[in-house]
N, C-alpha and C. Protein backbone atom coordinates (compact mmCIF):
# COMPACT_ATOMS: atom_id res chain seq x y z
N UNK A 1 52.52 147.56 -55.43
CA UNK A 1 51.32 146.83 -55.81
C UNK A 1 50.11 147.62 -55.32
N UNK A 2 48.90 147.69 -56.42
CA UNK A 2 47.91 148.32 -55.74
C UNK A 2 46.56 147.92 -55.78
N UNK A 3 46.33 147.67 -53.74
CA UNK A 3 45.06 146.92 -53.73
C UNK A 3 43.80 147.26 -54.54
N UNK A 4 43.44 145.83 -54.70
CA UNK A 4 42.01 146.06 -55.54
C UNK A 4 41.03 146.42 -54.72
N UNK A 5 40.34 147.20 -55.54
CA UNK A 5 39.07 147.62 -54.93
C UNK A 5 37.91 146.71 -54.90
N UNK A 6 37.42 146.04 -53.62
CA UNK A 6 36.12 145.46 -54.30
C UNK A 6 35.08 145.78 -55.23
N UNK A 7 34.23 145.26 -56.43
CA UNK A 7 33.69 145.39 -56.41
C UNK A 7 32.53 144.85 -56.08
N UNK A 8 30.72 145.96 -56.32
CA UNK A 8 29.55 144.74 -55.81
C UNK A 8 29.60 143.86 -57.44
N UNK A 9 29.34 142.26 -57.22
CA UNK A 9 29.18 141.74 -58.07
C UNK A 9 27.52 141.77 -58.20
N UNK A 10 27.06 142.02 -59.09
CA UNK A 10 25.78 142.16 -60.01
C UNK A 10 24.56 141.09 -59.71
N UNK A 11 23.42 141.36 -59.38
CA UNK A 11 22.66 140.46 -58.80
C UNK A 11 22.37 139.14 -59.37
N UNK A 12 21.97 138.07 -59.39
CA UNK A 12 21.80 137.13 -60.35
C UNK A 12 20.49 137.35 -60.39
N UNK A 13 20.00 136.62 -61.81
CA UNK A 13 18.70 136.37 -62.20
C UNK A 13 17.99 135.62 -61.01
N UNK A 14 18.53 134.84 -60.85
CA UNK A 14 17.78 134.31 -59.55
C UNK A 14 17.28 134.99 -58.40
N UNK A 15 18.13 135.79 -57.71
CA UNK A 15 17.64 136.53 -56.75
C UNK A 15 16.67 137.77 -57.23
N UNK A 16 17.06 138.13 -58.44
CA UNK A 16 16.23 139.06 -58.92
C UNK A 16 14.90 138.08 -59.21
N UNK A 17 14.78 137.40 -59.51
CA UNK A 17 13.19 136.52 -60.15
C UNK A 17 12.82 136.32 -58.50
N UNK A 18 13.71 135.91 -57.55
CA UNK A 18 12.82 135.97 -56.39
C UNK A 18 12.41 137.20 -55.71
N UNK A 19 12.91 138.42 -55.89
CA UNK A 19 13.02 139.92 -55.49
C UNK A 19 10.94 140.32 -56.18
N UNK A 20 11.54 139.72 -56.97
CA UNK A 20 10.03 139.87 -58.45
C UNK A 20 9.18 139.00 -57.44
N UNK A 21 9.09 137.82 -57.26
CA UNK A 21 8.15 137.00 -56.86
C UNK A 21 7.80 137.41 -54.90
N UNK A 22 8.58 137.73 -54.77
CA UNK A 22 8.18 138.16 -52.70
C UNK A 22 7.72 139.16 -53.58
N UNK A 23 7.76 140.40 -54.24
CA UNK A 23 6.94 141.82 -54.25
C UNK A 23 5.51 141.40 -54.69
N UNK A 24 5.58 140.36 -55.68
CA UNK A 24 4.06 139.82 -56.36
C UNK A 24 3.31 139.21 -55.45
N UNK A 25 3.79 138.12 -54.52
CA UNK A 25 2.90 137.82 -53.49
C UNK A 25 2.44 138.75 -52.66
N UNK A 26 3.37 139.81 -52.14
CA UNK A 26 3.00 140.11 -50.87
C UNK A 26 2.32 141.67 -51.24
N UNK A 27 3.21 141.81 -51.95
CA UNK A 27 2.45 143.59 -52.61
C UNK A 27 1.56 144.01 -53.98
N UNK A 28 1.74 142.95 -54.55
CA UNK A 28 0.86 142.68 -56.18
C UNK A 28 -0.10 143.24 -55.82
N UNK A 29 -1.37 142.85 -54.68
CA UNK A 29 -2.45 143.35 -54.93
C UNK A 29 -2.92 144.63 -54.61
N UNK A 30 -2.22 145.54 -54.80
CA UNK A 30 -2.32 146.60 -54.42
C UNK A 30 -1.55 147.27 -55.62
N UNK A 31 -0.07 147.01 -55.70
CA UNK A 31 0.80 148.34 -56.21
C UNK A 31 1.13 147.37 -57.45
N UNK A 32 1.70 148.08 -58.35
CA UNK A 32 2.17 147.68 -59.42
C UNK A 32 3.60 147.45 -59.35
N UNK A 33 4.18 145.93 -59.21
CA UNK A 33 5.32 145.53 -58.86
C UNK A 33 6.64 145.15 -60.28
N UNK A 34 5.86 145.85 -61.66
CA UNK A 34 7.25 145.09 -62.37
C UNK A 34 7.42 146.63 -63.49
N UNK A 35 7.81 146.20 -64.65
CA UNK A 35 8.57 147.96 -65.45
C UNK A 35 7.16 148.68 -65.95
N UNK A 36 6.19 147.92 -65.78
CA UNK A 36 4.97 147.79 -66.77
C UNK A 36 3.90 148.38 -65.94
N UNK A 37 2.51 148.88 -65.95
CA UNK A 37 1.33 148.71 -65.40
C UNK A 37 1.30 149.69 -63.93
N UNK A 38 -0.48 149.48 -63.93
CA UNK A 38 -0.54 150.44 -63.32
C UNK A 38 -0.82 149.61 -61.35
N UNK A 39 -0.61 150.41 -60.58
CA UNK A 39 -1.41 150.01 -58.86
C UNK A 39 -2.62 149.85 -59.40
N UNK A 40 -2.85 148.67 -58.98
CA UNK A 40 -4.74 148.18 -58.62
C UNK A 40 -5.04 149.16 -57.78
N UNK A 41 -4.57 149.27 -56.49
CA UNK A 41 -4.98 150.50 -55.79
C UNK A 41 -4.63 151.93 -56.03
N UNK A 42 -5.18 153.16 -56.81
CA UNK A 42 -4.57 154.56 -57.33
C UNK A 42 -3.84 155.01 -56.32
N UNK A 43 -4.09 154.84 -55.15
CA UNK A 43 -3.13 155.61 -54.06
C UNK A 43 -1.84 154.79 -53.27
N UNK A 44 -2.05 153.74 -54.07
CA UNK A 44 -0.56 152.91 -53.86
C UNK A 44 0.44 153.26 -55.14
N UNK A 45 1.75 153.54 -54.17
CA UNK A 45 3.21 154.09 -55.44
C UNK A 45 2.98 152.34 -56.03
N UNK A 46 3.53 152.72 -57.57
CA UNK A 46 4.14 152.04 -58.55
C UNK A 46 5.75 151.96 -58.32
N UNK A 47 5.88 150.61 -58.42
CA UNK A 47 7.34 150.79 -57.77
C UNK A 47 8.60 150.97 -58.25
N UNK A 48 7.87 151.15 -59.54
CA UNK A 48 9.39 151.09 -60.83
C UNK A 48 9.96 152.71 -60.47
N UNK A 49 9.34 153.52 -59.25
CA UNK A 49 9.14 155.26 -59.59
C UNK A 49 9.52 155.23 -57.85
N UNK A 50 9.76 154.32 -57.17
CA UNK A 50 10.30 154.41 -55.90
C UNK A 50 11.44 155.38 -55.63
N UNK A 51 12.53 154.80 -56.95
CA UNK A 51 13.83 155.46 -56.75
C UNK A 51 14.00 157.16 -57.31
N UNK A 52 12.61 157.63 -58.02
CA UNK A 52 12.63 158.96 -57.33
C UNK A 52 12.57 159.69 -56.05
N UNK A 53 11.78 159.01 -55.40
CA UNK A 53 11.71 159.72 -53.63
C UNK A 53 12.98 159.35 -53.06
N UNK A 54 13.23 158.60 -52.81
CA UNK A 54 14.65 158.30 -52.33
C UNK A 54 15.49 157.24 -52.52
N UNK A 55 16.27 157.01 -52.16
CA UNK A 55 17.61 155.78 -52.53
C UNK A 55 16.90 154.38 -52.13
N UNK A 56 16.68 153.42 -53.30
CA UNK A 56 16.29 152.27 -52.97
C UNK A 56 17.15 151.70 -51.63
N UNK A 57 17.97 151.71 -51.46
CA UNK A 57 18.91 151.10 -50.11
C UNK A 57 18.47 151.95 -49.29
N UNK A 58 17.70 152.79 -49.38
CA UNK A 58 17.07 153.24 -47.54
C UNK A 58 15.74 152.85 -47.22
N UNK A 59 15.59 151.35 -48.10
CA UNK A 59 14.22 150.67 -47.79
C UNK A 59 14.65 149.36 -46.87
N UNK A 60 16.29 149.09 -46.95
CA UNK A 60 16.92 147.66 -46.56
C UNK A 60 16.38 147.73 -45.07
N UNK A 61 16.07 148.55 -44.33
CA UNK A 61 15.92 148.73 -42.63
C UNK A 61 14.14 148.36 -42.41
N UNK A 62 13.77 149.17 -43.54
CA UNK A 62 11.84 148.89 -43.16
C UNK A 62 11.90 147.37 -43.86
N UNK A 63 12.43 146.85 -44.93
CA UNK A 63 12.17 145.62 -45.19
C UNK A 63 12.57 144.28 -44.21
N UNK A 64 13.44 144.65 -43.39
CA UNK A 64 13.93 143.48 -42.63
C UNK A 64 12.99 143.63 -41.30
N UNK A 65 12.65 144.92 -40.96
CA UNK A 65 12.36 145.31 -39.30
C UNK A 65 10.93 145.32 -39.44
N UNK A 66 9.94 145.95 -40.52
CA UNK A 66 9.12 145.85 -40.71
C UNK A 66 8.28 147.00 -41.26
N UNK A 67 7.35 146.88 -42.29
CA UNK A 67 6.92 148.05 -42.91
C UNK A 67 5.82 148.23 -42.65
N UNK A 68 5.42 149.78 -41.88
CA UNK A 68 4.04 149.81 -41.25
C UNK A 68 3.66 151.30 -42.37
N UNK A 69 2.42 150.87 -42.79
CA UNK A 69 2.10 152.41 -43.20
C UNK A 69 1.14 153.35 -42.60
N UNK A 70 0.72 154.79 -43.23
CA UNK A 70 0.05 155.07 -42.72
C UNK A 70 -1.68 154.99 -43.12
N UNK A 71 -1.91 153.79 -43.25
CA UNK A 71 -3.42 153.47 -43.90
C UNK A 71 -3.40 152.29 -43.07
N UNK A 72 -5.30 151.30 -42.59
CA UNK A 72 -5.00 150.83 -42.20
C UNK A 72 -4.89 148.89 -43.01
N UNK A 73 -5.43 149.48 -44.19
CA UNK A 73 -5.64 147.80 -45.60
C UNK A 73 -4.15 147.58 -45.64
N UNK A 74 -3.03 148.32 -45.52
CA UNK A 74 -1.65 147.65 -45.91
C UNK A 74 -0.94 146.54 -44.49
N UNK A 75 -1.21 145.42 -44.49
CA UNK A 75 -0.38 144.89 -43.45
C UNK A 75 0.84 144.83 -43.25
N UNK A 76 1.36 144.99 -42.22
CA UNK A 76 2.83 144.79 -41.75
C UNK A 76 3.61 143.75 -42.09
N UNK A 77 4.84 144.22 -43.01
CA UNK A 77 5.54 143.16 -43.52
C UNK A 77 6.87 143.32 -42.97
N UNK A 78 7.71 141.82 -42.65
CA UNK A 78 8.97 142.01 -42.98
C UNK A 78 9.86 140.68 -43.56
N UNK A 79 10.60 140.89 -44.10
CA UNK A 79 11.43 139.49 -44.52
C UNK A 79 12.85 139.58 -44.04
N UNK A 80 13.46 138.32 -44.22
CA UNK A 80 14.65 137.82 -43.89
C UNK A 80 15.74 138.76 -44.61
N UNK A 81 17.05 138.57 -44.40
CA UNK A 81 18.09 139.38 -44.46
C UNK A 81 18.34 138.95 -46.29
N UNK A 82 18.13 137.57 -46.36
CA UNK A 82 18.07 137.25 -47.95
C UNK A 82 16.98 137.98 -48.75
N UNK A 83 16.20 137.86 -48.36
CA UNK A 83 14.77 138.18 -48.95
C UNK A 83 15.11 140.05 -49.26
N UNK A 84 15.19 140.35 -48.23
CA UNK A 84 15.43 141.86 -48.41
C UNK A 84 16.62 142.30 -49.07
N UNK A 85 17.52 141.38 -49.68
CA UNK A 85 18.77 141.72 -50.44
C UNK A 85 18.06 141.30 -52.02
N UNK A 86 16.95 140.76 -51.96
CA UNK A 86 16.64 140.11 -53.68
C UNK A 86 15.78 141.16 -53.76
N UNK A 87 14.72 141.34 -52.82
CA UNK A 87 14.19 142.89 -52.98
C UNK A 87 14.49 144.35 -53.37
N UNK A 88 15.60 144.62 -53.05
CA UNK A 88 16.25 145.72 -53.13
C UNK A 88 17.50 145.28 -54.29
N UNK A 89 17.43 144.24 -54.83
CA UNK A 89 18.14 144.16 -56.31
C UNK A 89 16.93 144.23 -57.27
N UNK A 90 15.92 143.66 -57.24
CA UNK A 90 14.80 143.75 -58.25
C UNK A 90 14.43 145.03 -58.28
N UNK A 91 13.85 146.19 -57.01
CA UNK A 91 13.47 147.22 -57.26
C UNK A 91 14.55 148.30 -57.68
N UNK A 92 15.77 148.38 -57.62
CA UNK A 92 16.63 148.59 -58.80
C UNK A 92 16.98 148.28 -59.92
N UNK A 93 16.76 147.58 -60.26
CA UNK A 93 16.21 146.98 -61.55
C UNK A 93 15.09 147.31 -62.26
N UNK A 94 14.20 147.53 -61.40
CA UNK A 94 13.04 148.19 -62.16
C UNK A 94 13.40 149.29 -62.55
N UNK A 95 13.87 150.33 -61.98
CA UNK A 95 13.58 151.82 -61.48
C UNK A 95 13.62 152.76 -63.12
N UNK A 96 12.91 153.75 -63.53
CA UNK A 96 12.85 154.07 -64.16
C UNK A 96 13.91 155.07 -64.19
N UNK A 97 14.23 155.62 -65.08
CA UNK A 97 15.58 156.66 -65.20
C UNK A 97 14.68 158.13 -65.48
């Protein structure tokens, strides 16, 4: 007999519509949070273009612990262990190919 491999099961709409809604509250006014449009602010990334610089899952550590940048208008964010799993399904979801 040969064990199954897990797989990840696929995010739901739900967590993805909340992934969408924490980025719109907390980052909307600045960056451009969905497949569409541009940053209100020019020197804030668009986030559908994140997953060129690097692997969306090496954001899961700054989203839970806290995200400091180097400017001083962006405040320090962090969310819950849920929150940062709907996050990091939506911004894969966006990501442009």
């Amino acid at each position: 007999m040969v064990a199954a491999i897990p797989v990840s099961a696929a995010p739901s709409a739900e967590d993805l519509k909340r992934g969408e809604d924490l980025l719109i509250t907390y980052c909307g006014s600045c960056h451009a949070t969905g497949r569409t449009g541009n940053s209100r602010r020019p020197d804030a990334p668009v986030f559908r273009t994140l997953g060129k610089r690097y692997p969306i899952e090496s954001l899961e550590e700054s989203l839970g612990e806290g995200i400091m940048a180097g400017h001083p208008d962006m405040p320090e964010l962090s969310f819950n262990g849920d929150d940062v799993g709907a996050i990091v399904d939506y911004l894969k979801s966006i990501q442009v190919r």
